[in-house]
Protein backbone atom coordinates (compact mmCIF):
# COMPACT_ATOMS: atom_id res chain seq x y z
CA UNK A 1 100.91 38.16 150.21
CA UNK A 2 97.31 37.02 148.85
CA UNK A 3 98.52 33.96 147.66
CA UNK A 4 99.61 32.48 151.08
CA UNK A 5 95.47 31.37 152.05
CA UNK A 6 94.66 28.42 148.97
CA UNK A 7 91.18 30.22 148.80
CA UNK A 8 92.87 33.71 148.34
CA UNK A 9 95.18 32.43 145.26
CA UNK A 10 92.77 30.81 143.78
CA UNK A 11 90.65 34.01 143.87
CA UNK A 12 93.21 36.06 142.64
CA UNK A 13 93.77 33.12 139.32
CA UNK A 14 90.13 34.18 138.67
CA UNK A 15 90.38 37.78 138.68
CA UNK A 16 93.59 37.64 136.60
CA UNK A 17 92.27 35.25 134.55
CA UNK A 18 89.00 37.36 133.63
CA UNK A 19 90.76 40.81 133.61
CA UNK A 20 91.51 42.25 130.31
CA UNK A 21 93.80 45.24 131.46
CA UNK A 22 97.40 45.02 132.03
CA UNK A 23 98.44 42.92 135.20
CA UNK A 24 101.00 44.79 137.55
CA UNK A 25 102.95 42.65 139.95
CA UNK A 26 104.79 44.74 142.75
CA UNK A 27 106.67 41.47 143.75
CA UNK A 28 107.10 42.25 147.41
CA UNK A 29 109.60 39.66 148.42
CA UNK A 30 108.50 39.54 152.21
CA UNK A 31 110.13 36.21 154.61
CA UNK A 32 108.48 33.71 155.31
CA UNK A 33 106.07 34.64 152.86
CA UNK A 34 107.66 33.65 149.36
CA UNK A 35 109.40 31.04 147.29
CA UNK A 36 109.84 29.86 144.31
CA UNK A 37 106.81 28.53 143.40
CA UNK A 38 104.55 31.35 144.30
CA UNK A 39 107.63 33.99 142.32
CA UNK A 40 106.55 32.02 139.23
CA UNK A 41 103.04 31.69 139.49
CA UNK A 42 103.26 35.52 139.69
CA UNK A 43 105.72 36.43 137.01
CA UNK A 44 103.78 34.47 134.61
CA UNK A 45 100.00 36.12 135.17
CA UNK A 46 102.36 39.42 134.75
CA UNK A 47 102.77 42.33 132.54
CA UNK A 48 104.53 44.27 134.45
CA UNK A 49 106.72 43.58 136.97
CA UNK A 50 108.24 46.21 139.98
CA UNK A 51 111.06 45.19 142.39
CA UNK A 52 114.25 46.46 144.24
CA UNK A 53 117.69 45.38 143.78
CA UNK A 54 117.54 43.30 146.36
CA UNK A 55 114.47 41.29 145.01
CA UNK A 56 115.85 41.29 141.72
CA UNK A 57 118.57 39.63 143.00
CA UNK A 58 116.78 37.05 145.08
CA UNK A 59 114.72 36.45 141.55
CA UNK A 60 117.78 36.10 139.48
CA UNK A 61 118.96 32.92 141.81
CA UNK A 62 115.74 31.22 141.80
CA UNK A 63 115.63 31.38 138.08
CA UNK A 64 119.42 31.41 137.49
CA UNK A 65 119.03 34.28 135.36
CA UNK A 66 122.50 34.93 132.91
CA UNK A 67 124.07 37.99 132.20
CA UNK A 68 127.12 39.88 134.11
CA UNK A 69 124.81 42.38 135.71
CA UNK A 70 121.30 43.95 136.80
CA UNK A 71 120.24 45.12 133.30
CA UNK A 72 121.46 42.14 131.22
CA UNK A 73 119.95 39.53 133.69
CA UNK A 74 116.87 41.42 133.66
CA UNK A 75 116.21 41.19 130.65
CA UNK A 76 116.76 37.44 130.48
CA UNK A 77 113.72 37.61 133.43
CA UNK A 78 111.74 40.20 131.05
CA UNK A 79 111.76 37.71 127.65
CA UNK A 80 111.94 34.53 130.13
CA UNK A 81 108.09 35.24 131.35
CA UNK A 82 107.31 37.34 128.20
CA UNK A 83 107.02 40.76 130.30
CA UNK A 84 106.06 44.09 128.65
CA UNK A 85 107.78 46.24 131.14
CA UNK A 86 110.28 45.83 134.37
CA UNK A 87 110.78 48.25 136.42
CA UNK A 88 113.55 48.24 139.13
CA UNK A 89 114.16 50.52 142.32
CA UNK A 90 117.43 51.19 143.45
CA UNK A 91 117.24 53.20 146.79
CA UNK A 92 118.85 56.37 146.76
CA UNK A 93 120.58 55.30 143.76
CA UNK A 94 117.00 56.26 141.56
CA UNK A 95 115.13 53.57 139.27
CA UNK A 96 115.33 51.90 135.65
CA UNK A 97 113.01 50.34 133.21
CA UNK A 98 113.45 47.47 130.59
CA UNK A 99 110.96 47.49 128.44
CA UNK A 100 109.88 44.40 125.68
CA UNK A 101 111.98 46.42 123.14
CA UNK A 102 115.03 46.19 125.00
CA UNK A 103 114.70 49.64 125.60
CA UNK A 104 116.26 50.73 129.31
CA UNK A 105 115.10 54.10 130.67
CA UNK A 106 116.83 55.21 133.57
CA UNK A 107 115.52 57.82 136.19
CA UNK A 108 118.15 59.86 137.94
CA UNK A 109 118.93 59.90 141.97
CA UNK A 110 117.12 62.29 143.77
CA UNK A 111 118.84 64.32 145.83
CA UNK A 112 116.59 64.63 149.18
CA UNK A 113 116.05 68.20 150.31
CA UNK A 114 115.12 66.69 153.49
CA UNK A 115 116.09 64.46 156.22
CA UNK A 116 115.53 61.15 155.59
CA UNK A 117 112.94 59.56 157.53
CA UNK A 118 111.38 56.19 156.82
CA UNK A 119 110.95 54.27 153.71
CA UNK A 120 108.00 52.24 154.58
CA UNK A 121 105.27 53.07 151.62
CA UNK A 122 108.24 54.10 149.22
CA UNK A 123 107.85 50.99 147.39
CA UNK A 124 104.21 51.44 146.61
CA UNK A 125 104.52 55.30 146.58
CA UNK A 126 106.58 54.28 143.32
CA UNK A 127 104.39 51.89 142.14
CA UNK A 128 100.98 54.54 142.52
CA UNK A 129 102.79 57.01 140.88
CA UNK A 130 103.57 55.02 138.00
CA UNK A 131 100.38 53.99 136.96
CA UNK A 132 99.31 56.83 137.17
CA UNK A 133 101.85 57.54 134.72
CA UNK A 134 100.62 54.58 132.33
CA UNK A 135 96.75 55.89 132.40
CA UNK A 136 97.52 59.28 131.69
CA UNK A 137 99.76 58.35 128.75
CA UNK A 138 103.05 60.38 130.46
CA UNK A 139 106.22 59.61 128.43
CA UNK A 140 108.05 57.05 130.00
CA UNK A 141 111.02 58.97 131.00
CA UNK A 142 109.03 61.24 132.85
CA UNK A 143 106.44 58.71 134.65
CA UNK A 144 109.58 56.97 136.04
CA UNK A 145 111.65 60.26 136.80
CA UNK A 146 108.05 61.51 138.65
CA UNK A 147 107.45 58.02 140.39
CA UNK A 148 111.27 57.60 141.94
CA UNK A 149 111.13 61.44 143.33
CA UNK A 150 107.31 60.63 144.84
CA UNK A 151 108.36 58.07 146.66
CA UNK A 152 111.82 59.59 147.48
CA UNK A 153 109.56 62.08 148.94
CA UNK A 154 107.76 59.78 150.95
CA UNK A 155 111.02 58.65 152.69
CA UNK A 156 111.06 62.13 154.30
CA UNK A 157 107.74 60.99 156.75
CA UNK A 158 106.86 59.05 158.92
CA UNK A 159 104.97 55.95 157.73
CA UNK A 160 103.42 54.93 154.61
CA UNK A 161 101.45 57.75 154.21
CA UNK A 162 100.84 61.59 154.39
CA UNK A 163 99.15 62.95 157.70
CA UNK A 164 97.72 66.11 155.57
CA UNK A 165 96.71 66.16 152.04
CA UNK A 166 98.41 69.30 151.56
CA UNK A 167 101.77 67.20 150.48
CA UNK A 168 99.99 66.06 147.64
CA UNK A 169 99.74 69.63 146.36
CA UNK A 170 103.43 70.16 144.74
CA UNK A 171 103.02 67.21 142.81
CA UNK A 172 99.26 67.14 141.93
CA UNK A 173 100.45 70.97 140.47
CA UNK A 174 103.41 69.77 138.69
CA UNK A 175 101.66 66.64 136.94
CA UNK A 176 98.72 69.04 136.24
CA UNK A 177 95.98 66.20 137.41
């Protein structure tokens, strides 16, 4: 969403330019605010990239990505714009990972033990969790197993975020940070 102001973008070129850590890209496919143009510009100052289905979809039209299905023509976007990792969200369905390797890492569906809610914030609840992942050197199974049932729990509130820090507890305990 930065890159819709011309002075924004060109801020954010700089900062990616200068930056010598690895460049996450939660693509964020939000109408009126996208298209083709701006996609690319992104994928390529990426490392790693983090969308939904639906995105991935909208991305593999743009780009006429091959391949028969979700893994095969996300892979072709992975080695297309020379990305380290992809990571895709699937709803209720859970998450997967390619990774430069070819590798694919797939975390299981969550099954809610409670009603669910919203899913605003799920997206980046995902995305926070999994960097956290990356600095604290968590194998990847587990950072993406621990990021899709973070932000599965998010679905069960109301809005982006928690009211009370006390949620953060279970998890905080679990991940022993």
């Amino acid at each position: 969403l930065a890159q819709r102001n011309m002075e924004s973008r060109l801020a954010l070129d700089k900062f990616l330019i200068d930056g010598k850590c690895p460049r996450f890209l939660d693509i964020n496919l939000r109408k009126p605010w996208f298209n083709k143009h701006t996609v690319r510009r992104s994928l390529l100052r990426a490392d790693i990239v983090k969308m939904n289905e639906d995105e991935l979809a909208v991305v593999s039209k743009y780009f006429k990505l091959s391949g028969q299905n979700n893994h095969q023509r996300a892979l072709d976007l992975l080695q297309r714009f020379e990305l380290k990792q992809l990571l895709v969200t699937c709803s209720a369905a859970g998450s997967w990972l390619l990774n430069e390797h070819k590798e694919l890492v797939i975390a299981d569906p969550v099954e809610l033990s409670h009603p669910m809610v919203d899913t605003v914030g799920a997206g980046d609840a995902f995305a926070a969790v999994f960097i956290i992942g990356l600095l604290n050197s968590w194998d990847m199974q587990i950072t993406l197993q621990r990021a899709t049932e973070f932000a599965s729990a998010i679905c069960g509130i109301r809005g982006a975020a928690p009211q009370a820090l006390n949620f953060y507890i279970p998890f905080k305990k679990e991940w022993a940070i």
